[in-house]
C-alpha atoms as a PDB file:
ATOM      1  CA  UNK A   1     113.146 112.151 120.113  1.00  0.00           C
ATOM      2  CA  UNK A   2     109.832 113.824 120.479  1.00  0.00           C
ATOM      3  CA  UNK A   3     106.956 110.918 120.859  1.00  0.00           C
ATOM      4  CA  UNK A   4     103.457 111.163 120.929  1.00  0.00           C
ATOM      5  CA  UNK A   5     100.501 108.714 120.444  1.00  0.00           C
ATOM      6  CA  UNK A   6      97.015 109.069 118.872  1.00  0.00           C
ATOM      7  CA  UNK A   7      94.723 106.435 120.450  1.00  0.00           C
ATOM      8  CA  UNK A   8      91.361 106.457 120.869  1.00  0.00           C
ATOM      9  CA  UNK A   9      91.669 103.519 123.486  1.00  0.00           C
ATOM     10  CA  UNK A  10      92.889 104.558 126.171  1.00  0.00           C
ATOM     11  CA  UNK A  11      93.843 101.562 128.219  1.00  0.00           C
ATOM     12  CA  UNK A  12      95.939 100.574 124.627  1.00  0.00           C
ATOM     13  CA  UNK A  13      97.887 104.057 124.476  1.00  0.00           C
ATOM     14  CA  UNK A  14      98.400 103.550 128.171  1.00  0.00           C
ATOM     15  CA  UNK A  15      99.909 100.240 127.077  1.00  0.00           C
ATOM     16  CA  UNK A  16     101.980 100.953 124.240  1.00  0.00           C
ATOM     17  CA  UNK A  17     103.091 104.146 126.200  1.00  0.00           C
ATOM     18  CA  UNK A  18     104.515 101.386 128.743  1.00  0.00           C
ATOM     19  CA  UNK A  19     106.071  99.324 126.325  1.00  0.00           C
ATOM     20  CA  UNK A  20     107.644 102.688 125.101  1.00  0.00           C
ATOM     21  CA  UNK A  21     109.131 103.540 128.226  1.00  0.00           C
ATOM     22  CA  UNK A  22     110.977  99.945 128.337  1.00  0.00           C
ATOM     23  CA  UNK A  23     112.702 100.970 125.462  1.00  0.00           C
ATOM     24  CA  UNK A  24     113.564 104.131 126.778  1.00  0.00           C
ATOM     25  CA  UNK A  25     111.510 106.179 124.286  1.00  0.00           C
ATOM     26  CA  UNK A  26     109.641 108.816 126.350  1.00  0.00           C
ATOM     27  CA  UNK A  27     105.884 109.896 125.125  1.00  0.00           C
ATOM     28  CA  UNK A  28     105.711 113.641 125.824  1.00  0.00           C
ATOM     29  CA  UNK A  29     101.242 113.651 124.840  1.00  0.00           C
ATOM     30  CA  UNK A  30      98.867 111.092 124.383  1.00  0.00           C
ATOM     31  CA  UNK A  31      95.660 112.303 122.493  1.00  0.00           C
ATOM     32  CA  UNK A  32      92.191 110.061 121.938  1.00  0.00           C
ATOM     33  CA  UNK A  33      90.177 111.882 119.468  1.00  0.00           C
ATOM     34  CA  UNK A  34      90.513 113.838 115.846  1.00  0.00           C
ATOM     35  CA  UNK A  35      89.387 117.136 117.290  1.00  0.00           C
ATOM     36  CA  UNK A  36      91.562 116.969 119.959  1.00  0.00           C
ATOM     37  CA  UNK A  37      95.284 115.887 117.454  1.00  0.00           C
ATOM     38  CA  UNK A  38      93.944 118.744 115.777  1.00  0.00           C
ATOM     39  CA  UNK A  39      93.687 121.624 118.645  1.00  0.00           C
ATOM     40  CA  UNK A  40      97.044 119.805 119.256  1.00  0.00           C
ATOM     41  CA  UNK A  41      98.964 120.031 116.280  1.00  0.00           C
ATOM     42  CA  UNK A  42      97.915 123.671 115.870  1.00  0.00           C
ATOM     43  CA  UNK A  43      99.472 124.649 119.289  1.00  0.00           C
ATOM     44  CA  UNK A  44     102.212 122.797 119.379  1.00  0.00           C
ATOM     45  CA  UNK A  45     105.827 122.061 118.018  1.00  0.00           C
ATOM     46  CA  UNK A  46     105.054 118.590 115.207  1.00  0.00           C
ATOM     47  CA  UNK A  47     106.339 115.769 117.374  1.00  0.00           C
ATOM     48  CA  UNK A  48     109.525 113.167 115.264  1.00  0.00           C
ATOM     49  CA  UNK A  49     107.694 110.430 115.599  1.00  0.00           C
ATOM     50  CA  UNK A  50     103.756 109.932 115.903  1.00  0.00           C
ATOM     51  CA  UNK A  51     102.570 106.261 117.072  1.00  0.00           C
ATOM     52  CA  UNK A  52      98.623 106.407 115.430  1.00  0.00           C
ATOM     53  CA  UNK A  53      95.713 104.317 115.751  1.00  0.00           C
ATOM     54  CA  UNK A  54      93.751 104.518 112.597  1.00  0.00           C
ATOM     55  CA  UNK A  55      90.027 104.597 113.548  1.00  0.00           C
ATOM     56  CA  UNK A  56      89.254 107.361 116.416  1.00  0.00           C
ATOM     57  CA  UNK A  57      85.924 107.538 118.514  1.00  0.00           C
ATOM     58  CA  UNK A  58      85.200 110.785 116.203  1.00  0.00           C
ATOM     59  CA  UNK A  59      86.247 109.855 112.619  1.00  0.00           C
ATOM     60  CA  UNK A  60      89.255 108.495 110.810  1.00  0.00           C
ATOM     61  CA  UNK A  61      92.904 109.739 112.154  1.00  0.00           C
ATOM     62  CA  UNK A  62      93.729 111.024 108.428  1.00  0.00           C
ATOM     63  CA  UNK A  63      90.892 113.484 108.516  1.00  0.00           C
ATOM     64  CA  UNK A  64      93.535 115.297 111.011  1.00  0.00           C
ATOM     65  CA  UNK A  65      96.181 115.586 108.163  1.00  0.00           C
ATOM     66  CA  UNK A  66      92.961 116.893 105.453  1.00  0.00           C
ATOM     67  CA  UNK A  67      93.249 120.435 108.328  1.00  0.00           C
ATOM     68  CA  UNK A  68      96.785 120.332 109.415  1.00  0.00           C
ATOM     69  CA  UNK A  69      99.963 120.100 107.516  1.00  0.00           C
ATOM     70  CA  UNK A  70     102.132 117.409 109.829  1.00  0.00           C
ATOM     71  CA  UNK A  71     105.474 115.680 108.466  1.00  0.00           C
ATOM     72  CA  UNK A  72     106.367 114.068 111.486  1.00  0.00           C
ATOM     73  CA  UNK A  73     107.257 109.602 110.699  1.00  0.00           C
ATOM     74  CA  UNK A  74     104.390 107.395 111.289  1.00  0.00           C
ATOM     75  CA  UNK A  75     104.015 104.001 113.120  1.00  0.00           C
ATOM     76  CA  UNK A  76     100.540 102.735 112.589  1.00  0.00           C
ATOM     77  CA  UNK A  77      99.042 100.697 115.154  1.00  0.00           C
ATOM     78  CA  UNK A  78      95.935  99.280 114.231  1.00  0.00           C
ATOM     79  CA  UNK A  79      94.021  96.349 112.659  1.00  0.00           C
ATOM     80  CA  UNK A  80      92.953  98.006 109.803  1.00  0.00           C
ATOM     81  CA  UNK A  81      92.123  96.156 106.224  1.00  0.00           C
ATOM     82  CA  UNK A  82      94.934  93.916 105.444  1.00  0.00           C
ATOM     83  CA  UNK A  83      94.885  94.798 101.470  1.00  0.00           C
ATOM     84  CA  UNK A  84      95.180  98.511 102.911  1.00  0.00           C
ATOM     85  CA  UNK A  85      98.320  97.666 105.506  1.00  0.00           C
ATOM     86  CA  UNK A  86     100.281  96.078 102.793  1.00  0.00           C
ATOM     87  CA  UNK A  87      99.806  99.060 100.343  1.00  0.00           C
ATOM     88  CA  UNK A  88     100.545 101.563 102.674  1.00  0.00           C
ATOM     89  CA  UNK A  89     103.275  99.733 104.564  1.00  0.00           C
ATOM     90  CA  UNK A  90     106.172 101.112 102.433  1.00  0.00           C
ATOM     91  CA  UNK A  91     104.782 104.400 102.914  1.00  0.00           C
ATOM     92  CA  UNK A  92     105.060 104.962 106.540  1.00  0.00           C
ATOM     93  CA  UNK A  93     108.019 103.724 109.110  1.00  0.00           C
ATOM     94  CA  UNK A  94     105.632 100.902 109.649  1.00  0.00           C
ATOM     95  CA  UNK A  95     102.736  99.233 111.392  1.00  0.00           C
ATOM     96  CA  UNK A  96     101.909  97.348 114.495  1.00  0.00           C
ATOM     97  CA  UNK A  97      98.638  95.254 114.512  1.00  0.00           C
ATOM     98  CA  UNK A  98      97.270  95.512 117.711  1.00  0.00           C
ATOM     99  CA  UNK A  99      98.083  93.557 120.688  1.00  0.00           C
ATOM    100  CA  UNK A 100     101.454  95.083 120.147  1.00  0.00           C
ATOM    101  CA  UNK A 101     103.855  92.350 120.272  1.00  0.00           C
ATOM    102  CA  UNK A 102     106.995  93.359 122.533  1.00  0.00           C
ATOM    103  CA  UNK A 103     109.743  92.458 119.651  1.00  0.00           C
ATOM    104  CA  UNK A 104     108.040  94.202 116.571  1.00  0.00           C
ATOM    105  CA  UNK A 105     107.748  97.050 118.762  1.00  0.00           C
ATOM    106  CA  UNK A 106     111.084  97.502 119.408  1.00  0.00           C
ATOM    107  CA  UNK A 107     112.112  96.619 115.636  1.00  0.00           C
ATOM    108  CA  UNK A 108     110.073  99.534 114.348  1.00  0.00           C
ATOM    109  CA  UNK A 109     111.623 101.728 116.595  1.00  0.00           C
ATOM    110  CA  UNK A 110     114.873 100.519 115.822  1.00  0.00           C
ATOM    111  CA  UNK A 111     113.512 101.358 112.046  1.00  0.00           C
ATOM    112  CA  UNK A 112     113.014 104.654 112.648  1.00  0.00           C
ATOM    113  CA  UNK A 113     116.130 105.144 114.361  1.00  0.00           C
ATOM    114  CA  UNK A 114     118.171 103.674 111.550  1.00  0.00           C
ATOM    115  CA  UNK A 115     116.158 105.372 108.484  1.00  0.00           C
ATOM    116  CA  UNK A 116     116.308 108.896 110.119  1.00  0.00           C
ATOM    117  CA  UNK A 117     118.312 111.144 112.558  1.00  0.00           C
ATOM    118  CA  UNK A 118     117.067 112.005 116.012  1.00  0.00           C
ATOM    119  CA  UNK A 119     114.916 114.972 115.810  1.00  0.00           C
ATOM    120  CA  UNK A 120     114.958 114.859 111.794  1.00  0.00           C
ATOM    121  CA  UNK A 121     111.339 114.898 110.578  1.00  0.00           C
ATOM    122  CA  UNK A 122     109.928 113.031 107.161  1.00  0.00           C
ATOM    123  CA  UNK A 123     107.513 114.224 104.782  1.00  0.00           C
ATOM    124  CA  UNK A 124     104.412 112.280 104.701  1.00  0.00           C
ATOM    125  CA  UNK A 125     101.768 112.035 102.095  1.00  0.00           C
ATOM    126  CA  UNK A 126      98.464 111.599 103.857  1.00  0.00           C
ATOM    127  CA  UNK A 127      96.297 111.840 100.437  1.00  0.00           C
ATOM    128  CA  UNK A 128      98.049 108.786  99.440  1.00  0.00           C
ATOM    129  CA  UNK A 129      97.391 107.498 102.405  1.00  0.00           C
ATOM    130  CA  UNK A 130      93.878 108.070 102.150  1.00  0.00           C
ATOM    131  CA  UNK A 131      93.699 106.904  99.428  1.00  0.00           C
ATOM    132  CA  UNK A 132      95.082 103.588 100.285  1.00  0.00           C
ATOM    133  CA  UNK A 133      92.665 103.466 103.341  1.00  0.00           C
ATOM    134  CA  UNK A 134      89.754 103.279 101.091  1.00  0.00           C
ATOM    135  CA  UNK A 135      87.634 100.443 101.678  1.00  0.00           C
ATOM    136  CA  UNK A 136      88.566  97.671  99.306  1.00  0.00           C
ATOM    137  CA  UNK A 137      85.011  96.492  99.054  1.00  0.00           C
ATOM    138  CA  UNK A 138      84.606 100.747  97.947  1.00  0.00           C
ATOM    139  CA  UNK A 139      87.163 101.068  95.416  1.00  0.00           C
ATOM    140  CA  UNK A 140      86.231 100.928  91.492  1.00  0.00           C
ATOM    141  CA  UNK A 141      88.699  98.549  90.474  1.00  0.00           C
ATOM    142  CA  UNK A 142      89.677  97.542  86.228  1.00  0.00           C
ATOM    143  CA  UNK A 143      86.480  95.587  84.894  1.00  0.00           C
ATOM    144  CA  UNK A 144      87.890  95.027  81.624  1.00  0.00           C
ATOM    145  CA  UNK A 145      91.385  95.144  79.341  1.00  0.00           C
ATOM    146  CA  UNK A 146      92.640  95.265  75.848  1.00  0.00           C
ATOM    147  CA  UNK A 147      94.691  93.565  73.923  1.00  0.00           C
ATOM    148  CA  UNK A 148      96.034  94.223  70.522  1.00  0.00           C
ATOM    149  CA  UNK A 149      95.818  91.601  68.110  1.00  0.00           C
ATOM    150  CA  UNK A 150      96.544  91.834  64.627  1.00  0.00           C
ATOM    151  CA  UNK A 151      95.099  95.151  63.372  1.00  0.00           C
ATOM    152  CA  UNK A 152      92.547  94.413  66.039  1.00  0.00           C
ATOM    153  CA  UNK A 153      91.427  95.272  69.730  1.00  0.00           C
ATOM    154  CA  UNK A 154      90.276  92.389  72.097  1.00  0.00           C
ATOM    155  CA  UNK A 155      88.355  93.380  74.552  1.00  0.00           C
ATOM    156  CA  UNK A 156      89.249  90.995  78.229  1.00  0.00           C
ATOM    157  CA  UNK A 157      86.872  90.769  80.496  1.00  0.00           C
ATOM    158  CA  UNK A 158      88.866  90.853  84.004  1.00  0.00           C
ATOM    159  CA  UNK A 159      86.148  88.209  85.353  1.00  0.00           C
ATOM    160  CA  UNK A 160      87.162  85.965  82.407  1.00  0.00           C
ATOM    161  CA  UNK A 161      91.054  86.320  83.029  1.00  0.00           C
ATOM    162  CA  UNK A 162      92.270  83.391  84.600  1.00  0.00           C
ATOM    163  CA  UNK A 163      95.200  84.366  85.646  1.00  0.00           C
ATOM    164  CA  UNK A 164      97.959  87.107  84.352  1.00  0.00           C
ATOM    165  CA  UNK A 165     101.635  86.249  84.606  1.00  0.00           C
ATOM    166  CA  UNK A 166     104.465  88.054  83.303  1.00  0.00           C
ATOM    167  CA  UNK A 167     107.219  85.614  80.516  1.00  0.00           C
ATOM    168  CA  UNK A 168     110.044  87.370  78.618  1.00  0.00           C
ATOM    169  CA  UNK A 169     109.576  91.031  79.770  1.00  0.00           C
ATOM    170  CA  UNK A 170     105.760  90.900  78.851  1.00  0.00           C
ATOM    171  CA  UNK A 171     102.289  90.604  80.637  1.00  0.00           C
ATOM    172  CA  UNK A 172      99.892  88.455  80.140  1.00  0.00           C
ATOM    173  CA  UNK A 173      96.404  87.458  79.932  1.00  0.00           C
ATOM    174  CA  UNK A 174      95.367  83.880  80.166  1.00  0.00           C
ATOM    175  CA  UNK A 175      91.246  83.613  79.726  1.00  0.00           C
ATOM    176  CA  UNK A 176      88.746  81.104  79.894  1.00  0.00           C
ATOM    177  CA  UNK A 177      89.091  80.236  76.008  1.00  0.00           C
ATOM    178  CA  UNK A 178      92.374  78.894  76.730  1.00  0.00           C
ATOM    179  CA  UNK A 179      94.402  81.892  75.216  1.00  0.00           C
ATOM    180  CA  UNK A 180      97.656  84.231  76.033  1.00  0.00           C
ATOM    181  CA  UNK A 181      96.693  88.029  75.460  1.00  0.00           C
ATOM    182  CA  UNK A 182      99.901  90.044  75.750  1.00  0.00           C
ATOM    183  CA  UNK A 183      98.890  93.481  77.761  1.00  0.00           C
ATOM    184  CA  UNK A 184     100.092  96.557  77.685  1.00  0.00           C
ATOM    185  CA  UNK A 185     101.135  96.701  81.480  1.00  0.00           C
ATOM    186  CA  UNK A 186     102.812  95.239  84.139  1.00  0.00           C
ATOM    187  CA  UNK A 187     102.110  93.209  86.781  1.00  0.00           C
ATOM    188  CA  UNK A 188     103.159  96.012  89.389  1.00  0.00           C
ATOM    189  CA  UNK A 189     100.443  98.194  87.348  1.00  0.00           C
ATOM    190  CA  UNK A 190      98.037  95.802  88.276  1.00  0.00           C
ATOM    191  CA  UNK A 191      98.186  95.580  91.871  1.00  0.00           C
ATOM    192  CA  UNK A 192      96.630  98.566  91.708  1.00  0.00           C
ATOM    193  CA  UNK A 193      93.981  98.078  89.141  1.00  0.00           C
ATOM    194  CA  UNK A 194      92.575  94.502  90.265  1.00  0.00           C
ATOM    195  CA  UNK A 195      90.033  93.686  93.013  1.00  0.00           C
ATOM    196  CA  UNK A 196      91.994  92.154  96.209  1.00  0.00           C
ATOM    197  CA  UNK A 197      88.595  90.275  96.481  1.00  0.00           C
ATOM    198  CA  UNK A 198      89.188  88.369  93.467  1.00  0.00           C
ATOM    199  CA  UNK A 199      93.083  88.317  92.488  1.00  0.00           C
ATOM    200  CA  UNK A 200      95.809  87.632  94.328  1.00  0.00           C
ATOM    201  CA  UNK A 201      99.713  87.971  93.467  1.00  0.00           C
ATOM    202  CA  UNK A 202     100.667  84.234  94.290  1.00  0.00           C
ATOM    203  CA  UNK A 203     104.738  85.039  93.115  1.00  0.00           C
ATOM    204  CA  UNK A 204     106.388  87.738  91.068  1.00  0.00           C
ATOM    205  CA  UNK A 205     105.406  85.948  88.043  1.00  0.00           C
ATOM    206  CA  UNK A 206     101.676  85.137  88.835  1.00  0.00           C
ATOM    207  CA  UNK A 207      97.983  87.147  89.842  1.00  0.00           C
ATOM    208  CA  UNK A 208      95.443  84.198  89.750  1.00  0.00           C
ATOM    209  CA  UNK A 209      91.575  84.771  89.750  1.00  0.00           C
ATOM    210  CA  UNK A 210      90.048  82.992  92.920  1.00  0.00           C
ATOM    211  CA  UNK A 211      86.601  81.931  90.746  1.00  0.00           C
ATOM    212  CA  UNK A 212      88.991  79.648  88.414  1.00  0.00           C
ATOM    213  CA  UNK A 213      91.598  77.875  90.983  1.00  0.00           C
ATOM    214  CA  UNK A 214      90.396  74.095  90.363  1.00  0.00           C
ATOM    215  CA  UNK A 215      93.220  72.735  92.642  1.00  0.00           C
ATOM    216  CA  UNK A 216      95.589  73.384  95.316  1.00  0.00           C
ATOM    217  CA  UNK A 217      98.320  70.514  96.364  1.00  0.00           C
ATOM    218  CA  UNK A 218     101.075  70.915  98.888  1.00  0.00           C
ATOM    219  CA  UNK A 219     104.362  71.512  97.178  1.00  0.00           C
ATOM    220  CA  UNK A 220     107.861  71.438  98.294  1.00  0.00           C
ATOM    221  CA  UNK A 221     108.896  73.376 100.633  1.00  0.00           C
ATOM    222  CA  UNK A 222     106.181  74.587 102.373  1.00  0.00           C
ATOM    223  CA  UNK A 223     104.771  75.940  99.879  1.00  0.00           C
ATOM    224  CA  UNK A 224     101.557  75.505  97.492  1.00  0.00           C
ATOM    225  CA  UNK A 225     100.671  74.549  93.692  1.00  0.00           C
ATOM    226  CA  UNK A 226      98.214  75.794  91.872  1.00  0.00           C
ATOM    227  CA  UNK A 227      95.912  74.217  89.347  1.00  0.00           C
ATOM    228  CA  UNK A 228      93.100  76.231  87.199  1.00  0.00           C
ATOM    229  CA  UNK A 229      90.275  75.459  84.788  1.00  0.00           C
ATOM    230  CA  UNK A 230      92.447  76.012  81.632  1.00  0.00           C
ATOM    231  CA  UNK A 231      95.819  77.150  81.909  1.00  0.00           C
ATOM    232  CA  UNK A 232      98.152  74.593  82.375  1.00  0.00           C
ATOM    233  CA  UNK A 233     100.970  75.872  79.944  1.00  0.00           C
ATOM    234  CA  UNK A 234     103.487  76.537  83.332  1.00  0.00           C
ATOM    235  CA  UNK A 235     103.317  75.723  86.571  1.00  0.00           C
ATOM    236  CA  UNK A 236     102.062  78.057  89.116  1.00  0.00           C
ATOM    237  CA  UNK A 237     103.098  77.833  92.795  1.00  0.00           C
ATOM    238  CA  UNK A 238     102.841  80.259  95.773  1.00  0.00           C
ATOM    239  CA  UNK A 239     105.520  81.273  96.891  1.00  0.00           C
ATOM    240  CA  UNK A 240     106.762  80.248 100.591  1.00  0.00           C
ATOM    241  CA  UNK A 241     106.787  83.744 102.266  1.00  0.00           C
ATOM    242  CA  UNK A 242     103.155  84.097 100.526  1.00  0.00           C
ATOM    243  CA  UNK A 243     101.408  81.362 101.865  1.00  0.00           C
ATOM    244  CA  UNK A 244      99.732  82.529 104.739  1.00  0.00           C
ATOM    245  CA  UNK A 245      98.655  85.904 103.522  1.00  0.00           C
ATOM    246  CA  UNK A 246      97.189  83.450 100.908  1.00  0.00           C
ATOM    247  CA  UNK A 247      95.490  81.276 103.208  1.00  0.00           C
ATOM    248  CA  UNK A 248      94.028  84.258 104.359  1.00  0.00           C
ATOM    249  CA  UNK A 249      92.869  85.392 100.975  1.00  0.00           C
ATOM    250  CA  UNK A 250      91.226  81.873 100.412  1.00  0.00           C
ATOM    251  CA  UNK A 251      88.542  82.383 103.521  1.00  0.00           C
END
């Protein structure tokens, strides 16, 4: 298995390059800097597996993939946007958030193993990544939605959406008025069309808007209830494995 790392810090790729060695993966080149992965990867054989650190002392590591075709596996190691890791997370092998912890390490290693053959190389689409990357605070996200009703059009203000849940195969809109719009969407749809900043996917069933939330009580276990201005027609908890990345959401 050809290994290499792209890590601006050097002290940190000297680290995970340790850790590496523990677990008898040997790192054949360690580069620091866009310029020089690029030089690199257009003198050299594309490595199987390429450990990168997002943010380089000279630009962003996926301005290296805008110049060079590469479709060697990634393992991210960074501590990039959150939002951005867990949109991009099912894109690459996967991602360490740095100080690299010994076990997860190992695990995405074992990952890679398992998912491909030694020496067998994966193709890797950096413009989604790119896009992904993109500052959530950046992005343009849905302002407003539609709803048919009657022979009419409704037009939803996202900022008056109190929440959108999904009941009987359909999506929904529940606003400030205290009514149901059904949408034409899903909730997987929206994930990409609502502000991280001001929605978050509490279950499968649930995206509530952060400005509404009147209440939140402890529920069973370990988990959290919900309460909002208006909609009180079902309950809404957060789910247990949700909870912290919730917490998080909340500060």
């Amino acid at each position: 298995m050809n290994v290499i790392i792209i890590e601006d810090e050097k002290p940190a790729a000297r680290r995970l390059n340790r850790l590496l060695a523990e677990l008898d993966v040997e790192v054949s080149t360690m580069l620091h800097s866009v310029d020089e992965a690029v030089d690199w990867f257009q003198n050299n054989h594309h490595p199987d597996l390429i450990f990168l650190d997002i943010q380089l002392s000279d630009g962003l590591s996926f301005e290296i993939f805008e110049i060079i075709e590469v479709k060697s596996a990634i393992i991210f190691t960074t501590a990039y946007d959150e939002y951005a890791l867990q949109a991009f997370k099912l894109n690459s092998i996967d991602y360490l958030l740095k100080p690299i912890d010994d076990e997860e390490l190992e695990s995405a290693i074992k990952k890679f193993r398992e998912l491909k053959p030694e020496h067998q190389k994966i193709s890797v689409d950096f413009n989604d990544i790119k896009k992904l990357l993109t500052n959530p605070l950046e992005r343009e996200y849905k302002k407003r939605f539609t709803a048919k009703v009657g022979q009419h059009l409704k037009i939803i203000n996202a900022d008056e959406v109190e929440c959108f849940y999904s009941e009987n195969k359909g999506t929904y809109a529940a606003t400030l008025d205290g009514r149901n719009y059904l949408l034409d969407t899903t909730l997987e749809n929206l994930e990409e069309e609502l502000s991280p900043q001001t929605f978050f996917r509490v279950s499968r069933k649930f995206y509530v808007n952060i400005s509404h939330i009147k209440d939140i009580i402890s529920y069973t276990n370990s988990r959290l209830q919900i309460k909002l201005n208006r909609f009180n027609d079902q309950e809404i908890i957060v789910s247990r494995e949700r909870v912290k990345d919730f917490k998080l959401w909340l500060e």
